[in-house]
C-alpha atoms as a PDB file:
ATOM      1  CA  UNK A   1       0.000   0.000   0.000  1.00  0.00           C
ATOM      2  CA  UNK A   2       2.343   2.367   0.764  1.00  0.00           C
ATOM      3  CA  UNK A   3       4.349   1.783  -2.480  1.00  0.00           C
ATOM      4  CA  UNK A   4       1.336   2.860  -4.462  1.00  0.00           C
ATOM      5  CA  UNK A   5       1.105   6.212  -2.396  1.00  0.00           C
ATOM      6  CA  UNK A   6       4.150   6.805  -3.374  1.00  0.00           C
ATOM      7  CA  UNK A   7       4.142   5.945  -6.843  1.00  0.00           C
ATOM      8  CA  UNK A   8       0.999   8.085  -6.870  1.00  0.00           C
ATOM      9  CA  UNK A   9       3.094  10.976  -5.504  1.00  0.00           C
ATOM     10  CA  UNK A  10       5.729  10.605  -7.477  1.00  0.00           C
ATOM     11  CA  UNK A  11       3.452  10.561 -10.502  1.00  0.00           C
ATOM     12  CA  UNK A  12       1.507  13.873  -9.613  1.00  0.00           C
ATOM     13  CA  UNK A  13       5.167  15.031  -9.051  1.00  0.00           C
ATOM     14  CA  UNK A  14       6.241  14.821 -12.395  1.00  0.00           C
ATOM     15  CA  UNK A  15       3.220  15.717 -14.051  1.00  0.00           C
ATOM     16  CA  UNK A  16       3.825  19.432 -11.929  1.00  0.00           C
ATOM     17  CA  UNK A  17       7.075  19.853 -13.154  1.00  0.00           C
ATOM     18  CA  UNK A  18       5.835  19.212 -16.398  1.00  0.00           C
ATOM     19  CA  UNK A  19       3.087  21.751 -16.291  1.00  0.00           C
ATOM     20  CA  UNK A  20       3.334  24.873 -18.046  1.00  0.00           C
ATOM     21  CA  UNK A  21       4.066  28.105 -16.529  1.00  0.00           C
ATOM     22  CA  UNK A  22       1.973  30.529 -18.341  1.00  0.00           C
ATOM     23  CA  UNK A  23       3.345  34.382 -18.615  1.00  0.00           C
ATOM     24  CA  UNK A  24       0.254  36.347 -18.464  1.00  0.00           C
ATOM     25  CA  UNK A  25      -0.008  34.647 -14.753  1.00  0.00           C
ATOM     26  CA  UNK A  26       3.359  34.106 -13.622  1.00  0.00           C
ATOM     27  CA  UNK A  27       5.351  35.317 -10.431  1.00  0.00           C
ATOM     28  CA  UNK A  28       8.924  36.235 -10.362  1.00  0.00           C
ATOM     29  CA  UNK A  29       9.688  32.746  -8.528  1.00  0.00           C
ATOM     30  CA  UNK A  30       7.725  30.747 -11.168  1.00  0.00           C
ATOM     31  CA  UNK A  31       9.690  32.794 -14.089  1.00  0.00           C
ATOM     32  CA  UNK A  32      12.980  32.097 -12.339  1.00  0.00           C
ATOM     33  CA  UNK A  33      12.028  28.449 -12.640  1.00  0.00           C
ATOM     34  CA  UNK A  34      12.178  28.861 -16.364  1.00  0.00           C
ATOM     35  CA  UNK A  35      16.020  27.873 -17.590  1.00  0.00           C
ATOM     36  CA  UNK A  36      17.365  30.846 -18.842  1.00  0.00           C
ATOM     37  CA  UNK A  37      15.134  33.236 -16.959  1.00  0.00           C
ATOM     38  CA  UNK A  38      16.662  34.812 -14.208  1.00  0.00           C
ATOM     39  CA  UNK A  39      15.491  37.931 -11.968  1.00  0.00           C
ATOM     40  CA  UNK A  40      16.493  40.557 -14.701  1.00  0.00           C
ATOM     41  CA  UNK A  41      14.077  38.857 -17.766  1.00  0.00           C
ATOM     42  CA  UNK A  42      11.700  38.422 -15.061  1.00  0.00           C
ATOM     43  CA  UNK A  43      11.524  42.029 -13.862  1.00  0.00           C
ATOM     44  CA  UNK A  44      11.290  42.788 -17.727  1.00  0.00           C
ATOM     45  CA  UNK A  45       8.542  40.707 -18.104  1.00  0.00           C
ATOM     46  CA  UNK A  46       6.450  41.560 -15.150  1.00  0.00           C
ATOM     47  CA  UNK A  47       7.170  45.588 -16.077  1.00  0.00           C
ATOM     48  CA  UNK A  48       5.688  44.290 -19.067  1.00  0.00           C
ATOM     49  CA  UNK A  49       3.025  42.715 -18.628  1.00  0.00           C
ATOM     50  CA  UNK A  50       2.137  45.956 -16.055  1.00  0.00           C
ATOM     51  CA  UNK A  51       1.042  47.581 -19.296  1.00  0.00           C
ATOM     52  CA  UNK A  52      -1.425  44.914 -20.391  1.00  0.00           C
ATOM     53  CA  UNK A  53      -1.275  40.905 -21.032  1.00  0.00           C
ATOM     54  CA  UNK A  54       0.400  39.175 -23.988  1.00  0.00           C
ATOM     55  CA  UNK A  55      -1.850  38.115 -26.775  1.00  0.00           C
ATOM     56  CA  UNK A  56       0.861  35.810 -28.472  1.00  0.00           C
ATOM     57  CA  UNK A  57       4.755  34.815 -29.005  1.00  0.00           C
ATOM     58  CA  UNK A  58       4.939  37.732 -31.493  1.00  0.00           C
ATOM     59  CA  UNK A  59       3.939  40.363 -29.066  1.00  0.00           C
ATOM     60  CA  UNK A  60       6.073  38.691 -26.470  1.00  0.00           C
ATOM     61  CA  UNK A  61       8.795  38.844 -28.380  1.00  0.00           C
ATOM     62  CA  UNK A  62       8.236  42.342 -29.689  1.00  0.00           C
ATOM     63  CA  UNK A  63       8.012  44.023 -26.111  1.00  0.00           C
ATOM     64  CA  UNK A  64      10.646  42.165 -24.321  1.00  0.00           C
ATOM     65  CA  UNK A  65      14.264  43.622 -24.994  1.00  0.00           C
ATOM     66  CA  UNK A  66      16.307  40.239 -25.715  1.00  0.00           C
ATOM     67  CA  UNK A  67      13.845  37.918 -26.800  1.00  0.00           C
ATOM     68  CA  UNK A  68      14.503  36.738 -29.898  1.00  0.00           C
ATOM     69  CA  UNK A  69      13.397  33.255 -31.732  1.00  0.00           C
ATOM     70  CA  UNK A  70      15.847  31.280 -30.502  1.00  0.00           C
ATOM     71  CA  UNK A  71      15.121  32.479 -27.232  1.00  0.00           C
ATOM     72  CA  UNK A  72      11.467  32.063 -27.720  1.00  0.00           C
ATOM     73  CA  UNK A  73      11.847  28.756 -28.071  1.00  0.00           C
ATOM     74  CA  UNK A  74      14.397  27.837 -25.517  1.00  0.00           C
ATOM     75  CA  UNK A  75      11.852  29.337 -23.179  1.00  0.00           C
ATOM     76  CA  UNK A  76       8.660  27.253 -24.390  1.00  0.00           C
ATOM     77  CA  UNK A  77      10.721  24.138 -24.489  1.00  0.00           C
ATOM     78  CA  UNK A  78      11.182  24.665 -20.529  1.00  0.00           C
ATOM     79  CA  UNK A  79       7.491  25.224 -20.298  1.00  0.00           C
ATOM     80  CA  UNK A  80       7.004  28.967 -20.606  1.00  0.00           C
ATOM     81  CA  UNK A  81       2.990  29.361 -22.598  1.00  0.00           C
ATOM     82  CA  UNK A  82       1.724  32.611 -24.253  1.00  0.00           C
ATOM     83  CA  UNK A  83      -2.023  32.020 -23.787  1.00  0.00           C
ATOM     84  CA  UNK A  84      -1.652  28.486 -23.070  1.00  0.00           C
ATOM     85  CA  UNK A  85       0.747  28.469 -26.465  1.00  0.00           C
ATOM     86  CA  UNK A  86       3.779  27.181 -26.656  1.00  0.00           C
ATOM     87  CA  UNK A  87       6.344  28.454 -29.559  1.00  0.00           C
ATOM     88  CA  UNK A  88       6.091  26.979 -33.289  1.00  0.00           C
ATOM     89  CA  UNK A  89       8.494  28.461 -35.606  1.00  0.00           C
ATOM     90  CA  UNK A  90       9.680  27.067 -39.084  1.00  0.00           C
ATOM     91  CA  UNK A  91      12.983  26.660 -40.013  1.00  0.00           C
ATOM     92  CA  UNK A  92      13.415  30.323 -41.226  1.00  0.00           C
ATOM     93  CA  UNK A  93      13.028  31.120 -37.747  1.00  0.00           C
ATOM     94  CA  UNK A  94       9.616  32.658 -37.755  1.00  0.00           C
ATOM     95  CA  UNK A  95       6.445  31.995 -35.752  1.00  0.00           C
ATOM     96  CA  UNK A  96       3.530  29.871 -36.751  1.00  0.00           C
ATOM     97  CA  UNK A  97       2.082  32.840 -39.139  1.00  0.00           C
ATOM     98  CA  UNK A  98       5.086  32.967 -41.699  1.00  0.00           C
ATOM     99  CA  UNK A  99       4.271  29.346 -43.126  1.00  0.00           C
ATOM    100  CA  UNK A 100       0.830  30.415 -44.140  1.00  0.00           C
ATOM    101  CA  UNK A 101       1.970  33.290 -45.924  1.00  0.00           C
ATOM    102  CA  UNK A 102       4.868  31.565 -47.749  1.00  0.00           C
ATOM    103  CA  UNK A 103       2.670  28.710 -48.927  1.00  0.00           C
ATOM    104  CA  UNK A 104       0.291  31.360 -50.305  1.00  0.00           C
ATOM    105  CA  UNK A 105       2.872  32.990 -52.104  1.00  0.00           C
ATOM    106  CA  UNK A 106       4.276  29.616 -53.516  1.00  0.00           C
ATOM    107  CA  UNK A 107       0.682  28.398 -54.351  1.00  0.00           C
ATOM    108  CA  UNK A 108       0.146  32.275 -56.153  1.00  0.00           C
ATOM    109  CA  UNK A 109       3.774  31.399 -57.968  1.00  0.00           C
ATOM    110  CA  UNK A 110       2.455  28.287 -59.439  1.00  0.00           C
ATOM    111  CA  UNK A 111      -0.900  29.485 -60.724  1.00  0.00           C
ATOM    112  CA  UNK A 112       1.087  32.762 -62.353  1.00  0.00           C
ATOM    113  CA  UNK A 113       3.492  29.668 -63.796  1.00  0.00           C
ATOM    114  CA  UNK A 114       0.225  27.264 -64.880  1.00  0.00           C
ATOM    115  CA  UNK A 115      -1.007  30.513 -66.384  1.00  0.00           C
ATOM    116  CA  UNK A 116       1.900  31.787 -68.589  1.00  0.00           C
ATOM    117  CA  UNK A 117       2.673  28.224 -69.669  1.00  0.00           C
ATOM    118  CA  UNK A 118      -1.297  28.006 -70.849  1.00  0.00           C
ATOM    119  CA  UNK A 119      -0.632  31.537 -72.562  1.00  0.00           C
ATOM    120  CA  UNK A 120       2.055  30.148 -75.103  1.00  0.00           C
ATOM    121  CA  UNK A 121       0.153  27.382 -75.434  1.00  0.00           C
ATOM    122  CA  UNK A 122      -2.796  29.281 -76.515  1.00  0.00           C
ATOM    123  CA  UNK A 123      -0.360  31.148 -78.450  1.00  0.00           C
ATOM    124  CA  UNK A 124       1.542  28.055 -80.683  1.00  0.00           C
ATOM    125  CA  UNK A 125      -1.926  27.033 -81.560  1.00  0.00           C
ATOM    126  CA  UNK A 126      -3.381  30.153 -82.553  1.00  0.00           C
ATOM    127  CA  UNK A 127      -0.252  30.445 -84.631  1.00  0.00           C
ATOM    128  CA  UNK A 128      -0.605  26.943 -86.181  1.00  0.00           C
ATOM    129  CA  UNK A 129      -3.803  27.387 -86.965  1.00  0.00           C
ATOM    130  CA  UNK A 130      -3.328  29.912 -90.226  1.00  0.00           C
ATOM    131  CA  UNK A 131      -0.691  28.168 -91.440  1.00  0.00           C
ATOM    132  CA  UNK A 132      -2.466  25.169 -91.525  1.00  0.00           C
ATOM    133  CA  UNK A 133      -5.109  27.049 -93.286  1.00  0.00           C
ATOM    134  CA  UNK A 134      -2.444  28.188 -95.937  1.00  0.00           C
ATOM    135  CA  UNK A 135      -2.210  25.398 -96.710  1.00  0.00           C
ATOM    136  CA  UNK A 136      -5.486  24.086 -98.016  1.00  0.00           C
END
């Protein structure tokens, strides 16, 4: 019995540590716990968040001096949240927005490519067309 309490323990344990410390609700102590947070990012962040509560990574980032993408995500990997968020950036080191936005572009590059190639197309048969009538 008393091996199960503490397996039980030792379960709800881990599954605090794991828990996510979320910065709109934060204290200093709980920021601290973050690796790579120490009192100075945490003053920074509390000042802050003073002026009103993060809506997302980007406006993290944007209003605390020395947080950059890297950082971001060194942060969220030790369980820092932006309104229950963690960080998602692609490999060009932007947040989850930029992917959208480059596969639009990409998708607009192909249909302007589909397009032109349709064009001369249109174009070699419109131009085979009186020579074939020439011919007759």
């Amino acid at each position: 019995m008393l091996k199960k309490i503490l397996a039980i323990l030792a379960m709800l344990y881990a599954a605090a540590a794991f828990a996510g410390v979320e910065v709109n609700k934060a204290t200093a102590a709980e920021l601290d716990g973050i690796k790579g947070i120490g009192p100075v990012m945490s003053k920074r962040i509390l000042d802050e968040r003073k002026k009103g509560q993060f809506k997302n990574w980007d406006n993290f980032m944007g209003r605390i001096k020395g947080i950059a993408p890297i950082t971001a995500a060194r942060y969220s990997a030790g369980g820092l949240t932006v309104n229950g968020e963690t960080y998602q950036r692609d490999l060009g080191g932007n947040s989850g927005a930029a992917p959208a936005k480059k596969d639009e572009k990409k998708e607009a590059k192909a249909e302007t490519k589909a397009e032109a190639k349709a064009d001369k197309k249109d174009d070699k048969a419109a131009a085979a067309k009186p020579a074939a009538s020439a011919k007759k």
